[in-house]
Each structure stands twice: as C-alpha cells, then as structure tokens.
Protein backbone atom coordinates (compact mmCIF):
# COMPACT_ATOMS: atom_id res chain seq x y z
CA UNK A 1 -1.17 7.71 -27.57
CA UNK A 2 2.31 5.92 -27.83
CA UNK A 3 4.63 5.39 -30.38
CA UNK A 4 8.39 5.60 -30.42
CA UNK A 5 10.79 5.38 -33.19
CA UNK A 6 13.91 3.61 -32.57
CA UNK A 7 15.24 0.26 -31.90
CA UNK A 8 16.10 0.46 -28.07
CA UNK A 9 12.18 1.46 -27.48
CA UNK A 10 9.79 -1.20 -26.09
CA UNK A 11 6.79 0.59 -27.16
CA UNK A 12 6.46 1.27 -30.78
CA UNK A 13 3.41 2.70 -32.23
CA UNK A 14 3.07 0.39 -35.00
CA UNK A 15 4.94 -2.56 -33.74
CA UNK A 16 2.53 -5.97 -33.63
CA UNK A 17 5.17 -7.50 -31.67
CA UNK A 18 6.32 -5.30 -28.84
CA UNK A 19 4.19 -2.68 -28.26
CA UNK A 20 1.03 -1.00 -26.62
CA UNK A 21 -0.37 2.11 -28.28
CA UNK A 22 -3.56 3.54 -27.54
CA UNK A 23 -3.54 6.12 -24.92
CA UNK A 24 -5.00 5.43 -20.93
CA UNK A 25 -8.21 6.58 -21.24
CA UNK A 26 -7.35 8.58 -18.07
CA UNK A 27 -5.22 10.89 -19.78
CA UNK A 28 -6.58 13.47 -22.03
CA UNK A 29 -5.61 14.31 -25.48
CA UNK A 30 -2.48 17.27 -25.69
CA UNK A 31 -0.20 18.58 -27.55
CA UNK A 32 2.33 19.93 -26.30
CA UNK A 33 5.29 18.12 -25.05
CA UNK A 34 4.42 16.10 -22.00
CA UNK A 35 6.69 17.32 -19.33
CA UNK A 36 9.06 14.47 -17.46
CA UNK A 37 7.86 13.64 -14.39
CA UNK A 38 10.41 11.03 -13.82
CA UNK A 39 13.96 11.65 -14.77
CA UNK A 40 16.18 8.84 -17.16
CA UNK A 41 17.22 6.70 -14.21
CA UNK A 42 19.22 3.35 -13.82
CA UNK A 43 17.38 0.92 -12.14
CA UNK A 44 18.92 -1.92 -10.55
CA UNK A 45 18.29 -5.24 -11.29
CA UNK A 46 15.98 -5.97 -7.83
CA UNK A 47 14.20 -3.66 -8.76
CA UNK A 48 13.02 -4.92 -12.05
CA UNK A 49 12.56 -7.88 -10.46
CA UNK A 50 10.43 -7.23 -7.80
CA UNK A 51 8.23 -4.93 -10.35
CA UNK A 52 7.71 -7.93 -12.58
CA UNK A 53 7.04 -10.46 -9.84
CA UNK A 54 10.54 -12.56 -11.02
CA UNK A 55 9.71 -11.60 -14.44
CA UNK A 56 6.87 -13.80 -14.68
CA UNK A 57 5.23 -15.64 -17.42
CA UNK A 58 2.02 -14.25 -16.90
CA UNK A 59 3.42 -10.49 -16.77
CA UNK A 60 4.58 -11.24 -20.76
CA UNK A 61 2.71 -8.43 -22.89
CA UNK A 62 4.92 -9.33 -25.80
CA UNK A 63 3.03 -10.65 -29.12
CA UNK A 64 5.07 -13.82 -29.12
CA UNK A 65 5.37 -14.18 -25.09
CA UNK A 66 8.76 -15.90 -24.21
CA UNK A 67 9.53 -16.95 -27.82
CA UNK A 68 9.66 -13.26 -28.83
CA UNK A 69 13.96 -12.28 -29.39
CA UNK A 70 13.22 -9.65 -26.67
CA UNK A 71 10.58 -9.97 -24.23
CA UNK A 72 8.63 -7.33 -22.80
CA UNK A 73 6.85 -7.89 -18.98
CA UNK A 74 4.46 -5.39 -17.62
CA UNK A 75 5.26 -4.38 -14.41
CA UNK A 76 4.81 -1.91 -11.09
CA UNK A 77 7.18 0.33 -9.75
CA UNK A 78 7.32 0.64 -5.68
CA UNK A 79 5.74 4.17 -6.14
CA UNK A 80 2.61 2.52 -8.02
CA UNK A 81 4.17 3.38 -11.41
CA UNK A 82 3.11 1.02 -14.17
CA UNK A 83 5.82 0.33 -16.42
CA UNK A 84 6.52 -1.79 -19.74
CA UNK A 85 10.25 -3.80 -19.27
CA UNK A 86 11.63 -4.85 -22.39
CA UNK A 87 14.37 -7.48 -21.73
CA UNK A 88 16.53 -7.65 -24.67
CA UNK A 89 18.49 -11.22 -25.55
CA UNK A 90 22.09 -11.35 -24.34
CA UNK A 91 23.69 -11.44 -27.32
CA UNK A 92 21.92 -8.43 -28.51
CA UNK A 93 24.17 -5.30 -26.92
CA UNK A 94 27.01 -6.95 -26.02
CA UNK A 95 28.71 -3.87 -25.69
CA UNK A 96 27.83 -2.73 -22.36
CA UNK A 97 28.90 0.72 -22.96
CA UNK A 98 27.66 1.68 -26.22
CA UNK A 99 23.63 0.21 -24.67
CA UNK A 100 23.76 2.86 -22.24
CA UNK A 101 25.04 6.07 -24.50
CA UNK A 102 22.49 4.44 -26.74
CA UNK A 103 20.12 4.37 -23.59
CA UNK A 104 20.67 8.18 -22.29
CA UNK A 105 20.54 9.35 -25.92
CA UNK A 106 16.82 8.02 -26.18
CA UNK A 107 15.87 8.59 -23.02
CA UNK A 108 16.37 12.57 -23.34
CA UNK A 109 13.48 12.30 -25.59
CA UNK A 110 10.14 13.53 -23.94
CA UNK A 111 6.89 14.04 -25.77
CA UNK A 112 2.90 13.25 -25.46
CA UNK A 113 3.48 11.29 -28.55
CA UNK A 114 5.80 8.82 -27.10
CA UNK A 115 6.05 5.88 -24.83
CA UNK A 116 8.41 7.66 -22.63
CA UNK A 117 12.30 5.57 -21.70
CA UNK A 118 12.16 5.94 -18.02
CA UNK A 119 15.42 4.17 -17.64
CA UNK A 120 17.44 1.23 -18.29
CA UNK A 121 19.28 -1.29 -16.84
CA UNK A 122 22.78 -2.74 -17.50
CA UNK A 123 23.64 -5.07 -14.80
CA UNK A 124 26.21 -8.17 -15.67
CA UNK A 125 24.93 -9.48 -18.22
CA UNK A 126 21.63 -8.14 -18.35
CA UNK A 127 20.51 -5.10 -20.59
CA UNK A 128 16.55 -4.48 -19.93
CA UNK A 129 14.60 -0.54 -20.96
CA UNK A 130 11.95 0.90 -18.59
CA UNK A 131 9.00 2.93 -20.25
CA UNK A 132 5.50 4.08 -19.70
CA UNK A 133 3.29 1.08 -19.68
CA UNK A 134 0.49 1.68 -22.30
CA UNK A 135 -2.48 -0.76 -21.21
CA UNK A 136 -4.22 -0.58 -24.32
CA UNK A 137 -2.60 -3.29 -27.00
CA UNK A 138 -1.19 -2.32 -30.23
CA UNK A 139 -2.56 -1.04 -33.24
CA UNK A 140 -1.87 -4.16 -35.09
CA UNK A 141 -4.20 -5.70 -32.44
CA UNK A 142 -6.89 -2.81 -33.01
CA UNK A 143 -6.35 -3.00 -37.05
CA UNK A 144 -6.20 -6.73 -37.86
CA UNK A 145 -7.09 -8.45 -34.65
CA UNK A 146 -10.27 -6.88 -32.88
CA UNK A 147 -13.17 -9.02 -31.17
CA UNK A 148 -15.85 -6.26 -30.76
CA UNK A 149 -15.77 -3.54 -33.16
CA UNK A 150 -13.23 -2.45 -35.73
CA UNK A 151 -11.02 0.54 -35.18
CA UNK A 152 -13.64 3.70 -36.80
CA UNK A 153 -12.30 5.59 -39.39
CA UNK A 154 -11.81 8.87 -36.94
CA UNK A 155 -10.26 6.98 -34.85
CA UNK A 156 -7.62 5.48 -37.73
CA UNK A 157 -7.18 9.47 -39.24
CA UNK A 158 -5.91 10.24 -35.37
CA UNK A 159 -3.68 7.24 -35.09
CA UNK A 160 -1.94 8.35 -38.75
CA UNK A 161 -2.10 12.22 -37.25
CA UNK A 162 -0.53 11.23 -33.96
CA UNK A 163 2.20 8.78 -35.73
CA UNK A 164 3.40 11.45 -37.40
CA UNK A 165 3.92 14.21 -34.83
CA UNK A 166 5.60 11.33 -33.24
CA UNK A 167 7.78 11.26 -36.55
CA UNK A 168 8.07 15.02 -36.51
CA UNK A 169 9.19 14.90 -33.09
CA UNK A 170 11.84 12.75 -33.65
CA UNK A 171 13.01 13.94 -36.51
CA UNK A 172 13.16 17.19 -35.12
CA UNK A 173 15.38 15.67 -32.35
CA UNK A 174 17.55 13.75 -34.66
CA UNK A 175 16.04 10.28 -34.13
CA UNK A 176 14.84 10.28 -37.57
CA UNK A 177 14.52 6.07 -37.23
CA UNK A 178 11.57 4.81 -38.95
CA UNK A 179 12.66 1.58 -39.35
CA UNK A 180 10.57 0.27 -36.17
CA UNK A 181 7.02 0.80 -37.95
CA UNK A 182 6.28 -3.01 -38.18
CA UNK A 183 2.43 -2.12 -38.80
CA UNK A 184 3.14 -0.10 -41.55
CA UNK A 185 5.88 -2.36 -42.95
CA UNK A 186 2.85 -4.89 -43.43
CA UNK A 187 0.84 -2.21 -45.67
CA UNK A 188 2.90 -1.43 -48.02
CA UNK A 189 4.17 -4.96 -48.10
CA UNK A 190 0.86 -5.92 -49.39
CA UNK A 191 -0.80 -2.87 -50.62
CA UNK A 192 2.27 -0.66 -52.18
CA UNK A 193 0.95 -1.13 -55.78
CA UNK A 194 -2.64 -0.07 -54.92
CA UNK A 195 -1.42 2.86 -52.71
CA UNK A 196 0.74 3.84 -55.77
CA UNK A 197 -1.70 3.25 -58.05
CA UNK A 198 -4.16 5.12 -56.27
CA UNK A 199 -6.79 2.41 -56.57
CA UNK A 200 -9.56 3.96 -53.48
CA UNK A 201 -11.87 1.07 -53.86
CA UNK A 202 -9.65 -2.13 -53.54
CA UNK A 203 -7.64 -0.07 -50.76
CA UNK A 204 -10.77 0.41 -48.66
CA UNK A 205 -11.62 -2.19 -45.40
CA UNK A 206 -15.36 -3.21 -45.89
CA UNK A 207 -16.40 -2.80 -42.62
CA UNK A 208 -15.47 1.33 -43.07
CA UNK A 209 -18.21 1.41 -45.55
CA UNK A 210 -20.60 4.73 -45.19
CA UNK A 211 -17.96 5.95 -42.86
CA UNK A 212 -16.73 8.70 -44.88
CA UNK A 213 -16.51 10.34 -48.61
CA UNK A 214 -14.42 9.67 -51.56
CA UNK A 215 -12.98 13.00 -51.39
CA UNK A 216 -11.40 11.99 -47.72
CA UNK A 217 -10.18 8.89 -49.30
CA UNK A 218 -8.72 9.85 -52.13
CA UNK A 219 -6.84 12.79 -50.11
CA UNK A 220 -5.78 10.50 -47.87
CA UNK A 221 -4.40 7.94 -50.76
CA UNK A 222 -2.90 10.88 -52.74
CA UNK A 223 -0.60 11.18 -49.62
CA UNK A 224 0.44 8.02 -48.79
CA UNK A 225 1.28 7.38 -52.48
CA UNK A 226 3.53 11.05 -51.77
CA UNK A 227 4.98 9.22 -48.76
CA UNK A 228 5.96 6.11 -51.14
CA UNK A 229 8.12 8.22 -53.75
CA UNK A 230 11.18 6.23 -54.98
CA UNK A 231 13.09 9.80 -54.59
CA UNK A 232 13.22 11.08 -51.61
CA UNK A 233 13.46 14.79 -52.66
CA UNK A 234 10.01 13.34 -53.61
CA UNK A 235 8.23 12.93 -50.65
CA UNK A 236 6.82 15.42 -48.12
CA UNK A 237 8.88 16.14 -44.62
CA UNK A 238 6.84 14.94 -41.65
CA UNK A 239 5.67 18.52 -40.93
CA UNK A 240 3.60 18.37 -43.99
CA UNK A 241 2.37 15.44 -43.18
CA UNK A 242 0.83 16.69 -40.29
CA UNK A 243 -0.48 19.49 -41.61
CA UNK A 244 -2.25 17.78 -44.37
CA UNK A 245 -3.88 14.92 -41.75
CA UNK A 246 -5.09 17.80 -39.46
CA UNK A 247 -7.24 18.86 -42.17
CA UNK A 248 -8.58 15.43 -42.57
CA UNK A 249 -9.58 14.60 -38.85
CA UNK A 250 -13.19 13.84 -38.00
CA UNK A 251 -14.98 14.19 -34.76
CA UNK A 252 -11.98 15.75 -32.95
CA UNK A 253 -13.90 16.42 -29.70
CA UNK A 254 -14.68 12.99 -29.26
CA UNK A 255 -12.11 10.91 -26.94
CA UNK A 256 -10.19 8.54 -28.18
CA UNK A 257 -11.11 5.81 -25.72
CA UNK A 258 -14.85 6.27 -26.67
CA UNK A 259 -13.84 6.00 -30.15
CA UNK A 260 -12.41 2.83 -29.48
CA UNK A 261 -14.88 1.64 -27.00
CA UNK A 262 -12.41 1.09 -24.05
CA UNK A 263 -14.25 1.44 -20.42
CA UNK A 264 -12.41 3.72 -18.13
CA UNK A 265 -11.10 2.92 -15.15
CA UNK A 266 -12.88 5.93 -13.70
CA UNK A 267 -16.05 4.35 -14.98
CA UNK A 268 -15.08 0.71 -13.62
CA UNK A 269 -17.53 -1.11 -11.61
CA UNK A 270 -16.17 -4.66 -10.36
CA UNK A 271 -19.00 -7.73 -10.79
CA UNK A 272 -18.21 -9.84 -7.69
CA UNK A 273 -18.71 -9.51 -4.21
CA UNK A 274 -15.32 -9.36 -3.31
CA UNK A 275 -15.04 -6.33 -5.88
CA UNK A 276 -17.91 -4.77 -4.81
CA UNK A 277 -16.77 -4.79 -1.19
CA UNK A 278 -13.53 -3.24 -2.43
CA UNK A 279 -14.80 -0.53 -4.05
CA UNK A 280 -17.08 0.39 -0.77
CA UNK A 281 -14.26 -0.65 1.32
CA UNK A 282 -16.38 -2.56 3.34
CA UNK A 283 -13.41 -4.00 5.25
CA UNK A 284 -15.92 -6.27 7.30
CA UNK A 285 -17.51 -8.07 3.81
CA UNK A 286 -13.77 -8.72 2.67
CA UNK A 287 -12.90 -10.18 5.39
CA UNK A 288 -15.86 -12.53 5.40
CA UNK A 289 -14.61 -13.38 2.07
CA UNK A 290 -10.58 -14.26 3.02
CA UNK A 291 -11.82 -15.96 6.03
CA UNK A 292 -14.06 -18.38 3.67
CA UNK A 293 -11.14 -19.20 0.85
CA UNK A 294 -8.62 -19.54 3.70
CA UNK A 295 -5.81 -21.33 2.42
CA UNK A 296 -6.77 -22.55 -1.47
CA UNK A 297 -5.21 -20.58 -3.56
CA UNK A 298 -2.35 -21.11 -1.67
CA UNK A 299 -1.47 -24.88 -3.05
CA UNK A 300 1.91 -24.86 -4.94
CA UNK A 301 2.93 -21.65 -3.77
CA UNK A 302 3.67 -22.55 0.38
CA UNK A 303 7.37 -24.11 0.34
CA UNK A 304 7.57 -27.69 1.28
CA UNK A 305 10.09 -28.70 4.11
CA UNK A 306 12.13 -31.95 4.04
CA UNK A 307 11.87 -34.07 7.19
CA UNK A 308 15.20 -32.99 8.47
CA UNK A 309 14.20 -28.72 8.69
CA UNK A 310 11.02 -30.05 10.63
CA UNK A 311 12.99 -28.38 13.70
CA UNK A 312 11.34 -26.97 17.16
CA UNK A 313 12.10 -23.31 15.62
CA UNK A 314 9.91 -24.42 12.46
CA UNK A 315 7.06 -26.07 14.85
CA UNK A 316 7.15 -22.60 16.55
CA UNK A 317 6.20 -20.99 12.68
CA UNK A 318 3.73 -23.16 12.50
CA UNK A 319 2.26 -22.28 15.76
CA UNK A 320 2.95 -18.70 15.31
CA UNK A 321 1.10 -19.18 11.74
CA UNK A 322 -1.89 -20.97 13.78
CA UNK A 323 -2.02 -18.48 16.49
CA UNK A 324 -2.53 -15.83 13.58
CA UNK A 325 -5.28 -17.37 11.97
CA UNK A 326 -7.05 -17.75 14.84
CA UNK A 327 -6.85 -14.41 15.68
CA UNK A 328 -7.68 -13.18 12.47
CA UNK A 329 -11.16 -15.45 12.56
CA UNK A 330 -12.22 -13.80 15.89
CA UNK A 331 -11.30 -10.36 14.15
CA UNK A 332 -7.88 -9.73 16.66
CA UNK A 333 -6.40 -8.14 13.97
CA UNK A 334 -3.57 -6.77 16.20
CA UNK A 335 -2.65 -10.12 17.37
CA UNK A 336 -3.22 -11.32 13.97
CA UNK A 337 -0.43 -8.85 12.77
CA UNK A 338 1.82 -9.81 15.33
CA UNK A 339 1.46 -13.50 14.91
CA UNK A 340 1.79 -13.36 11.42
CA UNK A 341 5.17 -11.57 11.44
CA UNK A 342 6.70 -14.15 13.45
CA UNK A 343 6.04 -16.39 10.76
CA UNK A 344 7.06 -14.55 7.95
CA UNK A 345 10.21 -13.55 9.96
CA UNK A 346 11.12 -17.42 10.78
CA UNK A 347 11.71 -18.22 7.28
CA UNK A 348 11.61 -20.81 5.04
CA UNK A 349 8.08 -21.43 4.41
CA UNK A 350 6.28 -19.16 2.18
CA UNK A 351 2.59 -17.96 1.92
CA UNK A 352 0.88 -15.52 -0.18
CA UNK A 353 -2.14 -15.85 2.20
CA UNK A 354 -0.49 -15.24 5.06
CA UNK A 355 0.75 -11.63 3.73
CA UNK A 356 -3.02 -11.34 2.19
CA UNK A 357 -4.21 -11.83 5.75
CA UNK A 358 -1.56 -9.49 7.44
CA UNK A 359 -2.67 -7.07 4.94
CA UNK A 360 -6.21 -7.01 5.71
CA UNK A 361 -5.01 -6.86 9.41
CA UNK A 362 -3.17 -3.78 8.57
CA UNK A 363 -6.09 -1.98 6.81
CA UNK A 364 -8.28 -2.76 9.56
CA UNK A 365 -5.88 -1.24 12.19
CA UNK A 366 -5.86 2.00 9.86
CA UNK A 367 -1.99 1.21 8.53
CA UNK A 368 -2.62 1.41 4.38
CA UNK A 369 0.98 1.70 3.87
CA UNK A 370 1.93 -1.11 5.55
CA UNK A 371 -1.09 -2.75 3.92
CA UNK A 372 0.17 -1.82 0.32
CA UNK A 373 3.49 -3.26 1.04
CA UNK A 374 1.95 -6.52 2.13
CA UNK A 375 -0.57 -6.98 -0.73
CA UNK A 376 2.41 -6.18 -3.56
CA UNK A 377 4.23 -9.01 -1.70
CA UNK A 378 1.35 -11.31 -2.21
CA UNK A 379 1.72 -10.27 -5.79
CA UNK A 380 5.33 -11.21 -5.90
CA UNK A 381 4.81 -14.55 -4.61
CA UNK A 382 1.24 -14.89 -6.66
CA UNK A 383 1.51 -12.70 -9.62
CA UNK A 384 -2.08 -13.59 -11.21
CA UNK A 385 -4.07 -13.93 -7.94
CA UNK A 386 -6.73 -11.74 -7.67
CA UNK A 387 -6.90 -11.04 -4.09
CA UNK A 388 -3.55 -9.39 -3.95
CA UNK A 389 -4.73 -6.68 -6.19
CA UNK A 390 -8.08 -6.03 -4.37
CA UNK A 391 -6.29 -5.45 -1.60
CA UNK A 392 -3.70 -3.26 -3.40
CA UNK A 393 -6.51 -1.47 -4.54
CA UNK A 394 -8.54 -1.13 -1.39
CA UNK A 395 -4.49 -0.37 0.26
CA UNK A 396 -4.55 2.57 -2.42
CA UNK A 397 -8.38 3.80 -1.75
CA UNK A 398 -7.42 4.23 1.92
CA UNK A 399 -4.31 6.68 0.80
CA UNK A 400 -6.75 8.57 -1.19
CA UNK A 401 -4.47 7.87 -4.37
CA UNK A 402 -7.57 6.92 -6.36
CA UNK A 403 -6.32 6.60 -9.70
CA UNK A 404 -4.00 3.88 -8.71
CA UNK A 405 -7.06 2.17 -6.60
CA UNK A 406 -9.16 1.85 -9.97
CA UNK A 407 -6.14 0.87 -12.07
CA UNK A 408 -5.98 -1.99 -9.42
CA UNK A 409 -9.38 -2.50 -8.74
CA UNK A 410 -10.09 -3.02 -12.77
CA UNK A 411 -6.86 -5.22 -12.97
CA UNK A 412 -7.74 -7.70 -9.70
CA UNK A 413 -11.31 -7.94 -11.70
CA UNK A 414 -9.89 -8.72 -14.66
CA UNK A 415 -7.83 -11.55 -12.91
CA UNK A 416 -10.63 -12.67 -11.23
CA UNK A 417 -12.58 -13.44 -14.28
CA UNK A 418 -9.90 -15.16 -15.82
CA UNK A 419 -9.74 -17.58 -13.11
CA UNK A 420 -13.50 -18.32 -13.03
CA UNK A 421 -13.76 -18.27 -17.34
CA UNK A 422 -15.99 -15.38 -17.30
CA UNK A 423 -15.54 -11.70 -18.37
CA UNK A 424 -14.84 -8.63 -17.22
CA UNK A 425 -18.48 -7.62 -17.20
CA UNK A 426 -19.72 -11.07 -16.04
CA UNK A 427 -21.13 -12.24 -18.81
C-alpha cells in the first residue's frame, strides 16, 4: 500500500488528486522496510519522454487530468518498470537547486509503506519526480467514488493501520509532513464536531452496517477524537497510533486485493481472440489477426508528405514498405524484417503498424528483444492502441519475464475494451 507524506511526492496515500494507493495485488503484505531495488537517480528528460509516450493525454492518472497545477502521467521505464511522473508547473520550484536537495532528501526515504521517489528530473526548465506506479486509484476513489462495492470495514481499519506506519516512518526519519493528507483533510472538514463529539451513529457510512460492533467503533472514534486535540501535548505520537489500530484489525490473513475485489494480474484471462492468442502465444492466430486489420488503426498517425518530398528516395519507402507487407502476408518474416527497416530507416513517414508488423516478424524469427523494442515503439507513436501492448506482452512471455507479460497482457485488454465500449470482462 502507498502513501507518502510530503509535498514533492506524487503518490500520497490520501490525496484525491494525485495519487494511487492500494497495493499491486502481486505484492504481498510486509513489514519491514522494503529494500531499494533502484537507487535515487536523475533521469533525463528523453527518458521521461519516451516512458510517457510524449507525455500523453491519455497516460494522465491525475484526478483533474491536464487542468490539475501538477500533472501526473503513468509511464514505463526501458527495463519494464512502471512508474508514476509527476510534472510539477514551472513556476512551482523555480529554484533549480533547492528542487533537487529537496529531491535527494525525499528520495533517501525507503519503506513498504511508501510510494517510493525513484528519481527526479531537473532539466531547463523542467522539474518532474519519478515513483513507483501504484495501479490501483486512490482511496478517495475507493471511499467516496466506488462503482461495485464499497471499501469493507477490514479493509478501511488496514488503510488507517498502514497510513500511520507510513506516518511513523516518516516521522521517525524527520519528514514529519502531514500536510499532504487531502482525504483526511475532507473528514474532519465535515465531520470534526461528530468525531469530537464522539457521536458513533451519525459518524457511521450505512452501507458498513452489520459489519462490526459498537465496541470497535467507539474505540476507533475515541482515537480519532485523541488525534483531534487542540494541544498537541494532547494527542498520541504515531507509534501509539499504531499500536492501538493493530488491536483493532479484522481478518488480517485475508489479502488486501480480495478485500477490495481487485482481479490479479496472475489471475487475468483476456476475452478476445487476439488476447487469447497472446496468452497461448499462438504466434500463427496473431498474425491472422494483424494481417486482417492491416492498416486501420493507423489513420492520423502515418505522416503526410507535401507534393514537393514525393522524391524517388521516398517512392523507394514506399516500395520498401510494400515489399514488406507482402512478405509478411506470405509469412517471409525475414524479408518482412528487412523490408520494413528500410522504411523505417528512410524517414519521414511514420507508422505504428509497420513497427507492429516488424515486431511480430521478430517474435516469429525467435528475437523477443528486438520484438519488445519494436512493440514499445508502437506505443510511443500509439499510446492507447491495444495491439502494441499484446505484443509487448507476448515480447515479455517469450523472455520468460512473466509478471511484466500479465501486467501487459491485462493493460492491452483493458485498452481493447475501451475502444470497442465493452469491459474488461466482456460484458
């Protein structure tokens, strides 16, 4: 689970407007401090780029989307890495110094608790932050916003637990910022009287009804209201608070993903045929499909040439681009890869299919590496087509790096759907 505690941080717990919190459902439940498997780093501004596909619209996670002060993109690191970019407004850290002691400072922090700084960038007049990407949406989404089920009361004691060894962490760090807690602003905005006041019954959200006893409740009131002293000699330190919500958790063995009723990506079965044929890598069946769409989702993407570029060397692209497709019909996938490069190498033209294709080509002449490469360019060009992530994923299955195959595989079906106004699951 997520949360961070300072301003520089793109993922913050209980942030509605920046932040993802729930935990991958691929990573199991700890305690300890997570170790760093990626050092603070300063990325360059290419690189950013090319993981956020041009920091496109449609790779926006933030609540507001481009009308939020800082935006936040989801993106993919050349190593597979999913990451959350949060690209603050110019005017913002004008100080280009003081953002990156700022930066470093945070970024030392390392716990399971936390949304991780991986690394920053401070490039003219660019300042953009690099952390874990939690896939999950926030906990205002969860709390105030949720379309199947409401968040179970369990589940809502571990949030509050895991908040505040988050808060303990810090504190114990010296990033004692709280100020970042935009989901808990909101309660005791409107509910800092009842808390206070102790009042269980006007407190409680119907739809917890039955879910557990007065006794919990009131403990669990009697703290906040602690929390909420005017003095602060008043209130408990965040290690108490811990100690006290340990006491209070229910159904501890239980995952939090099942709680929440998130599918894993483990568990992930694509609806489609093209999906299906992914997951079994049944090269053969996907490229039956490519061969059908051909060039479709290609229109807008393919740069237009004026008369005057219409030169023998482009005519020769075009040929080259012919020559390819051809080949890659009667299944020549060698010649298909050679073809294909010619074009991409001539220039100006550009073609998400045509690196979709070359892709394919690749996988079917046993090069997945070369195949991955090709597939993530199609992304850059494409960002929301679905076929660049099948093949990412199938790319992936064929390095045996399945994890990263069935984070792809669930994200090209979730694109998929989007485009044809169904669901995940079909329905």
């Amino acid at each position: 689970m997520g949360s961070l505690c300072t301003k520089l941080i793109p993922c913050c717990l209980a942030s509605p407007e920046d932040s993802s919190v729930l935990e991958d459902p691929n990573v199991g439940n700890k305690d300890e401090e997570a170790s760093d498997p990626t050092a603070f780093k300063e990325f360059t501004l290419d690189q950013l780029k090319n993981a956020t596909s041009g920091f496109a619209v449609e790779n926006i996670v933030s609540e507001h989307g481009e009308k939020a002060p800082n935006v936040v993109y989801k993106g993919k690191l050349e190593n597979q890495m999913r990451i959350a970019v949060k690209r603050f407004n110019r005017s913002a850290w004008p100080d280009s110094r003081q953002f990156m002691e700022e930066a470093k400072s945070v970024g030392q922090l390392r716990n399971v608790r936390l949304a991780n700084l991986l690394g920053c960038c401070c490039q003219d007049d660019e300042r953009l932050l690099v952390a874990e990407y939690m896939p999950n949406n926030t906990l205002a989404k969860h709390l105030f916003h949720w379309e199947s089920q409401p968040m179970k009361w369990a589940m809502r004691l571990r949030v509050v637990l895991h908040l505040a060894e988050a808060l303990e962490y810090c504190t114990s760090k010296g990033r004692a910022l709280y100020h970042d807690l935009n989901a808990y602003r909101v309660l005791f905005d409107e509910a800092l009287d009842l808390i206070r006041d102790r009042n269980l019954q006007m407190l409680t959200d119907s739809c917890l009804e039955g879910q557990f006893s007065n006794d919990d409740g009131t403990e669990l009131v009697r703290l906040a209201s602690r929390c909420l002293q005017y003095e602060p000699r008043e209130r408990p330190n965040p290690k108490s608070v811990v100690s006290a919500l340990v006491s209070l958790q229910k159904e501890t063995e239980v995952p939090s993903y099942v709680l929440m009723g998130i599918q894993t990506t483990s568990s992930f079965s694509p609806r489609s045929p093209l999906g299906e044929a992914c997951l079994r890598m049944d090269l053969t069946a996907m490229h039956e499909v490519m061969e059908k769409l051909s060039y479709k989702d290609d229109e807008g993407q393919t740069t237009e040439l004026s008369f005057q570029m219409w030169t023998d060397q482009m005519q020769e692209s075009l040929n080259s681009k012919k020559k390819g497709d051809t080949a890659f019909r009667h299944k020549e996938f060698s010649t298909a890869i050679e073809c294909y490069t010619q074009f991409i190498e001539y220039g100006p033209m550009v073609s998400p299919t045509v690196y979709a294709r070359r892709s394919l080509s690749y996988l079917m002449n046993d090069m997945p590496q070369e195949a991955l490469g090709d597939a993530m360019q199609a992304q850059v060009i494409s960002p929301i087509w679905h076929i660049a992530s099948y093949l990412q994923a199938a790319s992936l299955f064929a390095l045996k790096m399945e994890t990263e195959a069935n984070v792809a595989l669930k994200e090209a079906a979730t694109l998929e759907a989007k485009k044809n106004g169904t669901t995940i699951n079909g329905q």
